[in-house]
Protein backbone atom coordinates (compact mmCIF):
# COMPACT_ATOMS: atom_id res chain seq x y z
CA UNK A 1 0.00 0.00 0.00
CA UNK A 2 1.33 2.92 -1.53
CA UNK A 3 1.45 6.07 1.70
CA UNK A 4 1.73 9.90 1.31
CA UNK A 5 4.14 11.54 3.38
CA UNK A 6 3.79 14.99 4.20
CA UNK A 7 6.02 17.62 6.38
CA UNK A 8 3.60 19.32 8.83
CA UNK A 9 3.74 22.99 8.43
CA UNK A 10 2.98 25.48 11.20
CA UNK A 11 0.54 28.03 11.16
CA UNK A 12 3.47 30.72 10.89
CA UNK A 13 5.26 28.09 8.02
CA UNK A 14 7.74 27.02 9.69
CA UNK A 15 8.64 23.21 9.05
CA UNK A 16 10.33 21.44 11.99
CA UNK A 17 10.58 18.31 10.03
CA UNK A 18 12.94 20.19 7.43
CA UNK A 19 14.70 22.23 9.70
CA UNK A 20 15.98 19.16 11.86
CA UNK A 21 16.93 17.21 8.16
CA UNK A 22 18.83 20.59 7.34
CA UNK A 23 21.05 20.30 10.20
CA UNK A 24 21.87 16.67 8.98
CA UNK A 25 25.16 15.52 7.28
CA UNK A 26 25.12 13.63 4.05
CA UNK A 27 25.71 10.61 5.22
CA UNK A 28 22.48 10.60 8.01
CA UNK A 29 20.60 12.47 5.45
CA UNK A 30 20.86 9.73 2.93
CA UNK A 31 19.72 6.87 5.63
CA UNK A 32 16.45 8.93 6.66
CA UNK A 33 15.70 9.77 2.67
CA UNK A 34 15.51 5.33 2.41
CA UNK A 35 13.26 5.49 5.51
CA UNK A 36 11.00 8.26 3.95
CA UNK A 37 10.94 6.16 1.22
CA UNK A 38 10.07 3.01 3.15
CA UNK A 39 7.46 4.94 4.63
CA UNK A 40 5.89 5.60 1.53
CA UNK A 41 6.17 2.08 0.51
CA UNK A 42 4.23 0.97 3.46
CA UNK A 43 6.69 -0.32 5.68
CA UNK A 44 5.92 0.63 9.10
CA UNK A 45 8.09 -2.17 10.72
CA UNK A 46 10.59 0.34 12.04
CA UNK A 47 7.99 2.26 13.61
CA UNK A 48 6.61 2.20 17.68
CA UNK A 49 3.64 3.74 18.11
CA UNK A 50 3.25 5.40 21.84
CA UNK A 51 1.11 8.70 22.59
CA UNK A 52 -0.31 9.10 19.55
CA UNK A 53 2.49 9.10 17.22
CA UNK A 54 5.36 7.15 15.83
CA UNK A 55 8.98 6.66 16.22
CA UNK A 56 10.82 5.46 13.09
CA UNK A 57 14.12 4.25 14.49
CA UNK A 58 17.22 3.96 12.02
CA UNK A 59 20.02 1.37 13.70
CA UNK A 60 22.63 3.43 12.07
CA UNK A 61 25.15 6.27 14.16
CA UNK A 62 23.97 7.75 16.86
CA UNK A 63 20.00 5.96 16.25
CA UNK A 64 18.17 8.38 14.18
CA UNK A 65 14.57 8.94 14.85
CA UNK A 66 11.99 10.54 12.80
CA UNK A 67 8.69 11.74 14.36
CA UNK A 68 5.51 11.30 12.70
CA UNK A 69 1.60 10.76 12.91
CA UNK A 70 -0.84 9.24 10.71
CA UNK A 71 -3.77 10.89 9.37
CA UNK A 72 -6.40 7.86 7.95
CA UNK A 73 -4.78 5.10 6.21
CA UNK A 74 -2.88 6.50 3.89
CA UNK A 75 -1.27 9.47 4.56
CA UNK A 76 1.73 10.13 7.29
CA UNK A 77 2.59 13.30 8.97
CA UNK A 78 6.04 14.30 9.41
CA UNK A 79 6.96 16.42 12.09
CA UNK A 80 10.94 16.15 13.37
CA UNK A 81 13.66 14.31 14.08
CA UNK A 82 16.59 13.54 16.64
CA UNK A 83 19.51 10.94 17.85
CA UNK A 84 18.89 8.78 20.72
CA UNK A 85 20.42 11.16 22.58
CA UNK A 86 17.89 13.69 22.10
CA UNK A 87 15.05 11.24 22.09
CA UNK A 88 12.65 12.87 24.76
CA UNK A 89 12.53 16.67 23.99
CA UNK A 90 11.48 15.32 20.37
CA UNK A 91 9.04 13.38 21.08
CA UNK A 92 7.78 15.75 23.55
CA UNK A 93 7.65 18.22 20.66
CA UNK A 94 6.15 15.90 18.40
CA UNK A 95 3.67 14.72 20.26
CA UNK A 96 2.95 19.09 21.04
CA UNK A 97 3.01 19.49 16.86
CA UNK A 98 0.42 16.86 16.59
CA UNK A 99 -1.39 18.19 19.23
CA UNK A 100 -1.50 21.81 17.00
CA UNK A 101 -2.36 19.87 13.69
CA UNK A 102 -5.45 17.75 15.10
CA UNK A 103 -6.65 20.98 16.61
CA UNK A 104 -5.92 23.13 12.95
CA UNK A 105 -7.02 20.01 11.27
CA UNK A 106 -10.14 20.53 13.51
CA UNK A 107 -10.80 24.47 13.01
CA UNK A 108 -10.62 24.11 9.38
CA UNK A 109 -13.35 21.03 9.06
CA UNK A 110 -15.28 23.12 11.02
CA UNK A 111 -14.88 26.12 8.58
CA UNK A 112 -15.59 24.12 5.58
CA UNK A 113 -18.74 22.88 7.01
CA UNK A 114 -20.25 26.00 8.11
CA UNK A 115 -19.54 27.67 4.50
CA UNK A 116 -21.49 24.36 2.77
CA UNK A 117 -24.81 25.11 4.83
């Protein structure tokens, strides 16, 4: 099953997703662009799923993580990344980002609705 992935934007544009693969060096930036793509493919077996999101973990360096959520079936929300090292302030902030996109998520729904009746 073919999945969209997606880098959650914040309301002020900011990507943290992009920001944290920005910082990365060629070499770690190249293992998390195969587990983006394994994402997409469908595999999910790298993934634990704890407080609502996901933890892709790469065995490589330090132990890359990516954060992420899914929306439905088919589509993935990106929101960060870390080492092992920095493991709990990420996931602390992803689980905050996906906290902020369910609620905009939400809002908007709700907008789209009340302009239809």
């Amino acid at each position: 099953m073919k999945i969209k992935l997606e880098e959650y934007l914040r309301e002020d544009g900011s990507n943290p997703y992009q920001t944290w693969f920005n910082g990365l060096d060629a070499q770690a930036a190249a293992k998390v662009t195969v587990a983006k793509t394994r994402l997409e493919l469908g595999n999910v077996s790298n993934v634990e799923w704890f407080r609502g999101i996901g933890e892709y973990k790469i065995n490589w360096g330090p132990g890359y993580r990516i954060y992420l959520a899914k929306d439905g079936e088919s589509l993935i929300i990106l929101f960060g990344g870390s080492t092992k090292k920095g493991q709990q302030k990420a996931i602390d902030q992803a689980v905050s980002l996906h906290e902020e996109y369910k609620a905009r998520k939400k809002v908007i729904a709700a907008a789209k609705k009340g302009t239809k009746a």
